[in-house]
PDB file of N, CA and C in Angstrom:
ATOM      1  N   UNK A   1      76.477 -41.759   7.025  1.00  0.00           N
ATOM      2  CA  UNK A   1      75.793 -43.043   7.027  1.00  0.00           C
ATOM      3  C   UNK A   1      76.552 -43.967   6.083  1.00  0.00           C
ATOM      4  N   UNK A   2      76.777 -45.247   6.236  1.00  0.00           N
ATOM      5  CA  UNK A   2      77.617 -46.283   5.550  1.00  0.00           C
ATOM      6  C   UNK A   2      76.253 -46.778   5.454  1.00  0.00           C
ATOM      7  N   UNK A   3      76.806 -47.408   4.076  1.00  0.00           N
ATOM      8  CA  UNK A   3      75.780 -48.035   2.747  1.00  0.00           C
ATOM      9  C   UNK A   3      76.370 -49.822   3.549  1.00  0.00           C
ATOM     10  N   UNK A   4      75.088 -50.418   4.190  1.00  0.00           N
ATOM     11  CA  UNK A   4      74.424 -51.700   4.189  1.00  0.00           C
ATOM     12  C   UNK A   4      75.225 -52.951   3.348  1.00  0.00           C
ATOM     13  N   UNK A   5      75.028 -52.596   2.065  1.00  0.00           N
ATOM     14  CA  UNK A   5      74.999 -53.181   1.050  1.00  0.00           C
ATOM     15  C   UNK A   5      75.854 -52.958  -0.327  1.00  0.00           C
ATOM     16  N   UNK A   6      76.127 -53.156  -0.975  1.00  0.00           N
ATOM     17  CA  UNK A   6      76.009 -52.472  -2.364  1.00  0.00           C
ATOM     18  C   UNK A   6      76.150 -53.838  -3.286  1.00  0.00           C
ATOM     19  N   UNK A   7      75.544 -53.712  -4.616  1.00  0.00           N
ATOM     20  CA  UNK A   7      75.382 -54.703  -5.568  1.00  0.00           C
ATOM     21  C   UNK A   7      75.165 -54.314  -6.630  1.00  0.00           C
ATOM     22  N   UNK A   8      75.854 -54.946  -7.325  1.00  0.00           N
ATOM     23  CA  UNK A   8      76.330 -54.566  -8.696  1.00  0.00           C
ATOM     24  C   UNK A   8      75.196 -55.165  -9.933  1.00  0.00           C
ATOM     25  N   UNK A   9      75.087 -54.271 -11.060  1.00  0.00           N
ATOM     26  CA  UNK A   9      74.390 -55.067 -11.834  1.00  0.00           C
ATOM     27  C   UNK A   9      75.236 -55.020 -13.159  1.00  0.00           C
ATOM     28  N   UNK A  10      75.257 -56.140 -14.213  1.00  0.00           N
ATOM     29  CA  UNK A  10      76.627 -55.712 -15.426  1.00  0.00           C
ATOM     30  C   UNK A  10      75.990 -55.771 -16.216  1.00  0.00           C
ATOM     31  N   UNK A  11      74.823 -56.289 -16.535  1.00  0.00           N
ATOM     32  CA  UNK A  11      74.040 -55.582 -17.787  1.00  0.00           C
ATOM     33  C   UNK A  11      73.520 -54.394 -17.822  1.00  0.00           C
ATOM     34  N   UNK A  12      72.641 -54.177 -16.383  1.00  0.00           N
ATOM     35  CA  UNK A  12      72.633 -52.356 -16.610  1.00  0.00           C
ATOM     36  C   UNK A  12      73.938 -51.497 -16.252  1.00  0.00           C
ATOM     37  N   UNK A  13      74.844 -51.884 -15.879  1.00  0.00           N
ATOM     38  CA  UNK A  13      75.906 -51.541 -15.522  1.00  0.00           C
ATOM     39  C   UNK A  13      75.507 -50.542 -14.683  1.00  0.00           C
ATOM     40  N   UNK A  14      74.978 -50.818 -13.639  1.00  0.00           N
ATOM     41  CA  UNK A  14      74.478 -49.797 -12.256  1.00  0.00           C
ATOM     42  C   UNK A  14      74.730 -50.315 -11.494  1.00  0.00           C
ATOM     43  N   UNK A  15      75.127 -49.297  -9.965  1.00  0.00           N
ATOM     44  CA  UNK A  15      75.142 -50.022  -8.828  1.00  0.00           C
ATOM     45  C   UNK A  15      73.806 -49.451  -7.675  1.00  0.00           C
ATOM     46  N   UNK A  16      73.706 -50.417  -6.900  1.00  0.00           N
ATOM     47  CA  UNK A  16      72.739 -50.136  -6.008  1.00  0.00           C
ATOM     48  C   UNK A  16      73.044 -49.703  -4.445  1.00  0.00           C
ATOM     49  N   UNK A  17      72.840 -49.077  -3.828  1.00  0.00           N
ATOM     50  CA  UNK A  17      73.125 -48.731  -2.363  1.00  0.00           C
ATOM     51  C   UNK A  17      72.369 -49.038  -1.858  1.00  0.00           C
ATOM     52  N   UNK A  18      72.782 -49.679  -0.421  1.00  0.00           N
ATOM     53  CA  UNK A  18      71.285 -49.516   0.577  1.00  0.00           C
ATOM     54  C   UNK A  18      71.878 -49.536   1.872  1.00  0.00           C
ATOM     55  N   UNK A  19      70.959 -48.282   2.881  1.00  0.00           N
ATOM     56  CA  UNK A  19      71.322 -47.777   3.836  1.00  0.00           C
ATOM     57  C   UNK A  19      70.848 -48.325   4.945  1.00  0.00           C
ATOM     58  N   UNK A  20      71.289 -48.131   6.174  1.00  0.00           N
ATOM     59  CA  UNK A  20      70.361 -49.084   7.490  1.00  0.00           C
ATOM     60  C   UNK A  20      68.843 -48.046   7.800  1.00  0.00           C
ATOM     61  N   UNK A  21      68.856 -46.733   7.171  1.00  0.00           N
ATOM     62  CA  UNK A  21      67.481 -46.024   7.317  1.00  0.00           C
ATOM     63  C   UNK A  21      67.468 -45.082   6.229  1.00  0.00           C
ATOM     64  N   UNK A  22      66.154 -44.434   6.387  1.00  0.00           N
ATOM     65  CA  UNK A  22      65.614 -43.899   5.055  1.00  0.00           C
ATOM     66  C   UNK A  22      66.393 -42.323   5.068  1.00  0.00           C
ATOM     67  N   UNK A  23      66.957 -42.355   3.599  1.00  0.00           N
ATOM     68  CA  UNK A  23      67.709 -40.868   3.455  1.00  0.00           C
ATOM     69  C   UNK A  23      66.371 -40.264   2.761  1.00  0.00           C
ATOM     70  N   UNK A  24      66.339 -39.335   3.771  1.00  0.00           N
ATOM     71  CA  UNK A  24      64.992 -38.447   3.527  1.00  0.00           C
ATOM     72  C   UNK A  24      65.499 -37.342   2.377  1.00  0.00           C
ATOM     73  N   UNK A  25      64.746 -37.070   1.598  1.00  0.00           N
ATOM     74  CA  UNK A  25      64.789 -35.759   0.434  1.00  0.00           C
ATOM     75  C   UNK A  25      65.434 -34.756   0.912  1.00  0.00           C
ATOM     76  N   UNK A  26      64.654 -34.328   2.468  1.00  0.00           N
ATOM     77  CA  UNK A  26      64.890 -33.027   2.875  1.00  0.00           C
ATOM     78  C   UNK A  26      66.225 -32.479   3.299  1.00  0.00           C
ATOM     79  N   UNK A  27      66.940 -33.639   3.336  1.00  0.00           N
ATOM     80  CA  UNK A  27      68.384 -33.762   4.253  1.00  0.00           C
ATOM     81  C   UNK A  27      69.392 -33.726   3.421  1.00  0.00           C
ATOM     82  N   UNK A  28      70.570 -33.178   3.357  1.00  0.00           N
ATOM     83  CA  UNK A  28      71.477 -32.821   2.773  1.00  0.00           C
ATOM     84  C   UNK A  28      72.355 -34.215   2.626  1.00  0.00           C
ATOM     85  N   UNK A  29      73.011 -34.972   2.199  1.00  0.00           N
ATOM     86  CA  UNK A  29      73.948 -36.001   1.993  1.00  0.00           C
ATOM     87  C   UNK A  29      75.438 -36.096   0.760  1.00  0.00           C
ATOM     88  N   UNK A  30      76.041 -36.194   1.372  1.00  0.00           N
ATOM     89  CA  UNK A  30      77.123 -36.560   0.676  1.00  0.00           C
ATOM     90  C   UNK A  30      77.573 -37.793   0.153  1.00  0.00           C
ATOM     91  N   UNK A  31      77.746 -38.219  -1.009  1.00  0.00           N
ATOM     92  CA  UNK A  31      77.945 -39.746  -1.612  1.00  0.00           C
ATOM     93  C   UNK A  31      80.197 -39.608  -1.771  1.00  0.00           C
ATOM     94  N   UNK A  32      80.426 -39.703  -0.989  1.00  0.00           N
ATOM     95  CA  UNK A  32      82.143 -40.516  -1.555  1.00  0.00           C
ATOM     96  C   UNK A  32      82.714 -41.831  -1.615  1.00  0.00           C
ATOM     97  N   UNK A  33      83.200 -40.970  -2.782  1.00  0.00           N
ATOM     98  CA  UNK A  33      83.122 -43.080  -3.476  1.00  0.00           C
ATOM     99  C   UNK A  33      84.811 -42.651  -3.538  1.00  0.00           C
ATOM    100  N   UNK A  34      85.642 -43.830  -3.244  1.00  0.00           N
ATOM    101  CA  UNK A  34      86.836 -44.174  -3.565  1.00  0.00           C
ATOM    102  C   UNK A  34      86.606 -45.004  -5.550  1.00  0.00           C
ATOM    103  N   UNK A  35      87.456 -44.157  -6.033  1.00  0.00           N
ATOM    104  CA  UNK A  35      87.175 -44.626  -7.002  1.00  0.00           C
ATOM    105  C   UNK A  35      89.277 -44.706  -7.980  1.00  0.00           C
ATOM    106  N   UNK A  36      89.642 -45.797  -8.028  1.00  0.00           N
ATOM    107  CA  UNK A  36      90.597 -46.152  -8.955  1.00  0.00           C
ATOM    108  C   UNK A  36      90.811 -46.477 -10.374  1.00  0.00           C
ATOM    109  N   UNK A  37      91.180 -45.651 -11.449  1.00  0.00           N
ATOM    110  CA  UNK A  37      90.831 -46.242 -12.711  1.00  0.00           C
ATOM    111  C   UNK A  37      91.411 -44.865 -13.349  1.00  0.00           C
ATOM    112  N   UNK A  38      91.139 -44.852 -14.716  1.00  0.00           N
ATOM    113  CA  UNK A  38      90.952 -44.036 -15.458  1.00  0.00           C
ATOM    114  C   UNK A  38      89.793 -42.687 -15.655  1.00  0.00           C
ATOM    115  N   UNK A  39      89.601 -41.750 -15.676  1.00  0.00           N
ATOM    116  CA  UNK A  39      88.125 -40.820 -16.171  1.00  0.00           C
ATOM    117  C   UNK A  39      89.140 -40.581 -17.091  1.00  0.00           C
ATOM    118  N   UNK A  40      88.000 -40.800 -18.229  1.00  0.00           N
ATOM    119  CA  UNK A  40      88.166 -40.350 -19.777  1.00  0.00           C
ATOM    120  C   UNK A  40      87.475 -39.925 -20.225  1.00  0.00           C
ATOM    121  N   UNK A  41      87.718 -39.371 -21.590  1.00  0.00           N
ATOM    122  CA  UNK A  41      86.320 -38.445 -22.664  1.00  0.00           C
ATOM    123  C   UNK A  41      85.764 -39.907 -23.562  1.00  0.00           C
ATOM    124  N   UNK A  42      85.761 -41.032 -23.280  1.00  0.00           N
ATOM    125  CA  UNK A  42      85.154 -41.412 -24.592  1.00  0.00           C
ATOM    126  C   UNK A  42      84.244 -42.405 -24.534  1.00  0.00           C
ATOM    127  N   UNK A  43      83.230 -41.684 -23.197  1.00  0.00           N
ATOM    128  CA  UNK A  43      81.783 -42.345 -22.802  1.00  0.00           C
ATOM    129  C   UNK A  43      81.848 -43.657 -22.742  1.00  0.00           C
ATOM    130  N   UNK A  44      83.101 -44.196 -22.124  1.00  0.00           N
ATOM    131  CA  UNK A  44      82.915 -45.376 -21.887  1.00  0.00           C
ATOM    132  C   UNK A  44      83.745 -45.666 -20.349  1.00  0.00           C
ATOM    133  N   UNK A  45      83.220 -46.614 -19.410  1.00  0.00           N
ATOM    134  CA  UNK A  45      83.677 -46.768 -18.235  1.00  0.00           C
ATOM    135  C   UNK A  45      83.125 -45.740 -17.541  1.00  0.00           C
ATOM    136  N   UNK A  46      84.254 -44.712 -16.457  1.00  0.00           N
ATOM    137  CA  UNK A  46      84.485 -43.630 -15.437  1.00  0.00           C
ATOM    138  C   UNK A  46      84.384 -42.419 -16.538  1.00  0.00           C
ATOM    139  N   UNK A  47      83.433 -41.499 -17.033  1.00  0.00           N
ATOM    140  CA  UNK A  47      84.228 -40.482 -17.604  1.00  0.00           C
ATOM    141  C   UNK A  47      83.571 -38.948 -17.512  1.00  0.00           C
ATOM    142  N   UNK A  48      83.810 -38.319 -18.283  1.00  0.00           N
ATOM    143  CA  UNK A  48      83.438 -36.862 -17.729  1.00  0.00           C
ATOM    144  C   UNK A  48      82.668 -36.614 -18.854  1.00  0.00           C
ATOM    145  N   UNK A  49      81.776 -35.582 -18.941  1.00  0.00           N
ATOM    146  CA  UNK A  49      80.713 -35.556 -18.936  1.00  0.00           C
ATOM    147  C   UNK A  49      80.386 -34.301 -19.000  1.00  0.00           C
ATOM    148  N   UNK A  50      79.658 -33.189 -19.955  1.00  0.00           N
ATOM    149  CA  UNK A  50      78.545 -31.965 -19.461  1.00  0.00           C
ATOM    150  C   UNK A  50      77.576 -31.963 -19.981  1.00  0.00           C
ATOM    151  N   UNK A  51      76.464 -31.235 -19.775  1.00  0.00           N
ATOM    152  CA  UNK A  51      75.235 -30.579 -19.977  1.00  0.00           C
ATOM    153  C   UNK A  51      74.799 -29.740 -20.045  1.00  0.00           C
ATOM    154  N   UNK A  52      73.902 -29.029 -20.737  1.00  0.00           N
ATOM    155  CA  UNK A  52      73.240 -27.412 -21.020  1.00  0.00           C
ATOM    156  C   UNK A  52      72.095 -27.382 -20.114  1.00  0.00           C
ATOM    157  N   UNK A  53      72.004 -26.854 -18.741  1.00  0.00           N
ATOM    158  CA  UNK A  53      70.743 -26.597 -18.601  1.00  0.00           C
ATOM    159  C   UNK A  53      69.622 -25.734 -18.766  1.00  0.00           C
ATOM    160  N   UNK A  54      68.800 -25.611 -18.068  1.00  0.00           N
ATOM    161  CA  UNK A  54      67.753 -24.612 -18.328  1.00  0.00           C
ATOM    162  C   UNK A  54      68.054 -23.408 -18.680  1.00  0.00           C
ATOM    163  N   UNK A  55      68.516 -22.866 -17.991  1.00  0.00           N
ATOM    164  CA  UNK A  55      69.115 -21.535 -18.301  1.00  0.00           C
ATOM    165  C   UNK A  55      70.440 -21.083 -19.153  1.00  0.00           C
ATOM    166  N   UNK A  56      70.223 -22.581 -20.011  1.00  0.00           N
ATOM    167  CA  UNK A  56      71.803 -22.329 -21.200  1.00  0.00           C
ATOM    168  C   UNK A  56      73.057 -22.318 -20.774  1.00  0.00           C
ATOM    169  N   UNK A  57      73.676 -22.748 -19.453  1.00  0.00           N
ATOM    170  CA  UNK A  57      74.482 -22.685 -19.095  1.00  0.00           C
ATOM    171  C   UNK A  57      75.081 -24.176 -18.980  1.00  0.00           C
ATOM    172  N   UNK A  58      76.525 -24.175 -19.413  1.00  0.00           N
ATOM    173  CA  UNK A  58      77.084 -25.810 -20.132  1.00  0.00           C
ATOM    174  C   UNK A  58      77.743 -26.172 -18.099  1.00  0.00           C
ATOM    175  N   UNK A  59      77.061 -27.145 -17.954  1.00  0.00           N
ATOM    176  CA  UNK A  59      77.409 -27.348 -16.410  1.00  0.00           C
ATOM    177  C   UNK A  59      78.576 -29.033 -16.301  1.00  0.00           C
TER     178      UNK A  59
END
């Protein structure tokens, strides 16, 4: 499914998608984004990122 729309916001620095119908929960989807730039470690812009979840494992 191709995204409708998309619009940017620069104070929350989020973007928004919107589809021609409803992506249901139940349904599996894939998001690919062409993306050009840098990923870096220093939480700013594109960057990478982990987390500990529930079960203590650094994901």
């Amino acid at each position: 499914v191709t995204a409708t729309s998309v619009s940017y916001n620069v104070e929350e620095e989020t973007i928004t998608l919107e589809f021609p119908q409803v992506l249901h929960v139940s349904s599996s989807w894939i998001l690919d984004i062409t993306y050009i730039g840098l990923v870096n470690d220093k939480l700013n812009g594109f960057y990478r990122s982990v987390y500990t979840d529930a079960d203590n494992n650094v994901q």
